[in-house]
Protein backbone atom coordinates (compact mmCIF):
# COMPACT_ATOMS: atom_id res chain seq x y z
CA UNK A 1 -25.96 -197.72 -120.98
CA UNK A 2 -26.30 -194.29 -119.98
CA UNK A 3 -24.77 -191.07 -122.09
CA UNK A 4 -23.34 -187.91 -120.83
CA UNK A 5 -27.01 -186.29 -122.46
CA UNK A 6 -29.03 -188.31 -119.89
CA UNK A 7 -26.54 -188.24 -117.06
CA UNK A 8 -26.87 -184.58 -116.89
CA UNK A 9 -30.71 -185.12 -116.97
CA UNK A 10 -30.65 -187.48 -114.34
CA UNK A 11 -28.43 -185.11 -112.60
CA UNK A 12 -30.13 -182.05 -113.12
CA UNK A 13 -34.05 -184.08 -112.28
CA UNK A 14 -32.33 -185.04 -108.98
CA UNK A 15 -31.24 -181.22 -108.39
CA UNK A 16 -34.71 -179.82 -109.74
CA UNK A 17 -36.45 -182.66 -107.15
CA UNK A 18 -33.94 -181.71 -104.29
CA UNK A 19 -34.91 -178.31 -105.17
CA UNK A 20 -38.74 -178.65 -105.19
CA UNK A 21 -38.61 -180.68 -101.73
CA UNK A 22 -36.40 -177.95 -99.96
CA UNK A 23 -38.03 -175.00 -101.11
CA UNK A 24 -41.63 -176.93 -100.15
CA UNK A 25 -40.10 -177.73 -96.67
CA UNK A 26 -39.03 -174.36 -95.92
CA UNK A 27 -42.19 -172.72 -97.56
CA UNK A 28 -44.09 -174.99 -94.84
CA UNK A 29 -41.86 -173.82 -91.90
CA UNK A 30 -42.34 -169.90 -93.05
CA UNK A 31 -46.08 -170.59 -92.78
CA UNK A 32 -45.94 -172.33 -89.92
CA UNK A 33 -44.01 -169.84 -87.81
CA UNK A 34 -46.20 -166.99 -89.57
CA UNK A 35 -49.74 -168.86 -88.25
CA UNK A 36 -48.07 -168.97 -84.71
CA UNK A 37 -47.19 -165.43 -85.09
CA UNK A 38 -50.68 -163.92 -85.78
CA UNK A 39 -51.97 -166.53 -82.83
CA UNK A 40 -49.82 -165.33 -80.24
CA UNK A 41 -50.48 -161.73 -81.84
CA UNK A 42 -54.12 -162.10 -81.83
CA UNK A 43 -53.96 -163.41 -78.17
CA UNK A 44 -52.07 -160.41 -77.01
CA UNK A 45 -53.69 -158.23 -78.47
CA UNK A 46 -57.10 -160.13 -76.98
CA UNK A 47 -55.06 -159.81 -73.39
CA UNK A 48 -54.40 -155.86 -74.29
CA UNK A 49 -58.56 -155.57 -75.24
CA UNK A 50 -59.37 -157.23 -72.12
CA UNK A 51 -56.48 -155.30 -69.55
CA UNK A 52 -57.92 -151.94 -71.44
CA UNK A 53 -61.43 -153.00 -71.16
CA UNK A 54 -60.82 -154.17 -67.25
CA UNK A 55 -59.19 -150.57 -66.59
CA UNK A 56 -62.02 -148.65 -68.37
CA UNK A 57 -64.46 -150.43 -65.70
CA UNK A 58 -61.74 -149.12 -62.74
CA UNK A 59 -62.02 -145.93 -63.84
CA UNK A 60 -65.52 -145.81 -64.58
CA UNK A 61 -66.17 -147.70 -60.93
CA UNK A 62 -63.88 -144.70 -59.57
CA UNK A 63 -65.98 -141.90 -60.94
CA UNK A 64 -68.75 -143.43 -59.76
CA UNK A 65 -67.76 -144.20 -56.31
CA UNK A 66 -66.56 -140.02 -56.22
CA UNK A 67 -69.73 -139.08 -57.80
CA UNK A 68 -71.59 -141.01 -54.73
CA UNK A 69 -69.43 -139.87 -52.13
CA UNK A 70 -69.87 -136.68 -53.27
CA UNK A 71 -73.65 -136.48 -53.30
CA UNK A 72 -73.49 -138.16 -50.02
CA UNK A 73 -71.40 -135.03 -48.68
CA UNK A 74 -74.42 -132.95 -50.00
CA UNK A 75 -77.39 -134.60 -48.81
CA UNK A 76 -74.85 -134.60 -45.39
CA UNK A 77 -74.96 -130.70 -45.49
CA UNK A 78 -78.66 -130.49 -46.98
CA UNK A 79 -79.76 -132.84 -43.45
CA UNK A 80 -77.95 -129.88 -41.30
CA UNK A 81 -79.22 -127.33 -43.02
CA UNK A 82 -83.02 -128.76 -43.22
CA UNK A 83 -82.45 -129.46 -39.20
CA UNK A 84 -81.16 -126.00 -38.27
CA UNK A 85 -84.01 -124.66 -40.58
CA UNK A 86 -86.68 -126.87 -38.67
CA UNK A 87 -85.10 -125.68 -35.34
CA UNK A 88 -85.48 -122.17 -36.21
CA UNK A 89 -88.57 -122.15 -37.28
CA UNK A 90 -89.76 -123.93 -34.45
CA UNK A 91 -88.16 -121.32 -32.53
CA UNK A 92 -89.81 -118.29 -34.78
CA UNK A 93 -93.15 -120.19 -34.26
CA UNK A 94 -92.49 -119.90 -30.21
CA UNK A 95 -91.87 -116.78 -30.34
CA UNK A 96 -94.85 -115.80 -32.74
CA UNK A 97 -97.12 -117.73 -30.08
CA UNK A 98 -95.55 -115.77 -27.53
CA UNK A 99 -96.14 -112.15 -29.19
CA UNK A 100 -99.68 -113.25 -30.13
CA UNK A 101 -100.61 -114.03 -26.31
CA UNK A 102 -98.86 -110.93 -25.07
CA UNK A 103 -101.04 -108.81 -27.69
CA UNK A 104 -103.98 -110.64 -26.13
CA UNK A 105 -103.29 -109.57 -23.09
């Protein structure tokens, strides 16, 4: 039948095979788990974009918001100050009408 020369062939074909479909197997799980690791980093890494880009807004909505309140605060003080100006010149216009008909006179 068979000799020791092809039993060890046989033998070592089966190893070689057993070999082959083990190292295939495992190759396939190590690229596997490396594809879900670059997914799961790619989606963090979308969430950090996104929770970086949504904070950038806050703070740009917060400068904003001071920058308006601020101006607001002026154009506050620039009202009082155009109203007491209008007052006194409405007053210094009295009194100019006033010294005017007391010249006349």
């Amino acid at each position: 039948m068979y000799g020791i020369n092809d039993k060890v062939f046989i033998a070592g074909l089966f190893i070689l095979f057993v070999t082959v479909v083990l190292g295939g197997v495992f190759s396939s799980q190590v690229a596997v788990l490396w594809i879900r690791n670059k997914r799961e980093e790619r989606r963090h890494d979308d969430r950090r974009r996104e929770k970086d880009k949504i904070d950038q807004f806050e703070k740009e909505r917060a400068a904003w918001y001071e920058l308006a309140k601020e101006q607001a605060t002026r154009i506050d003080r620039m009202s009082e100050e155009l109203t007491r100006l209008t007052r006194d010149y409405e007053n210094a216009k009295k009194l100019m009408k006033n010294v005017k008909v007391r010249e006349e006179k």
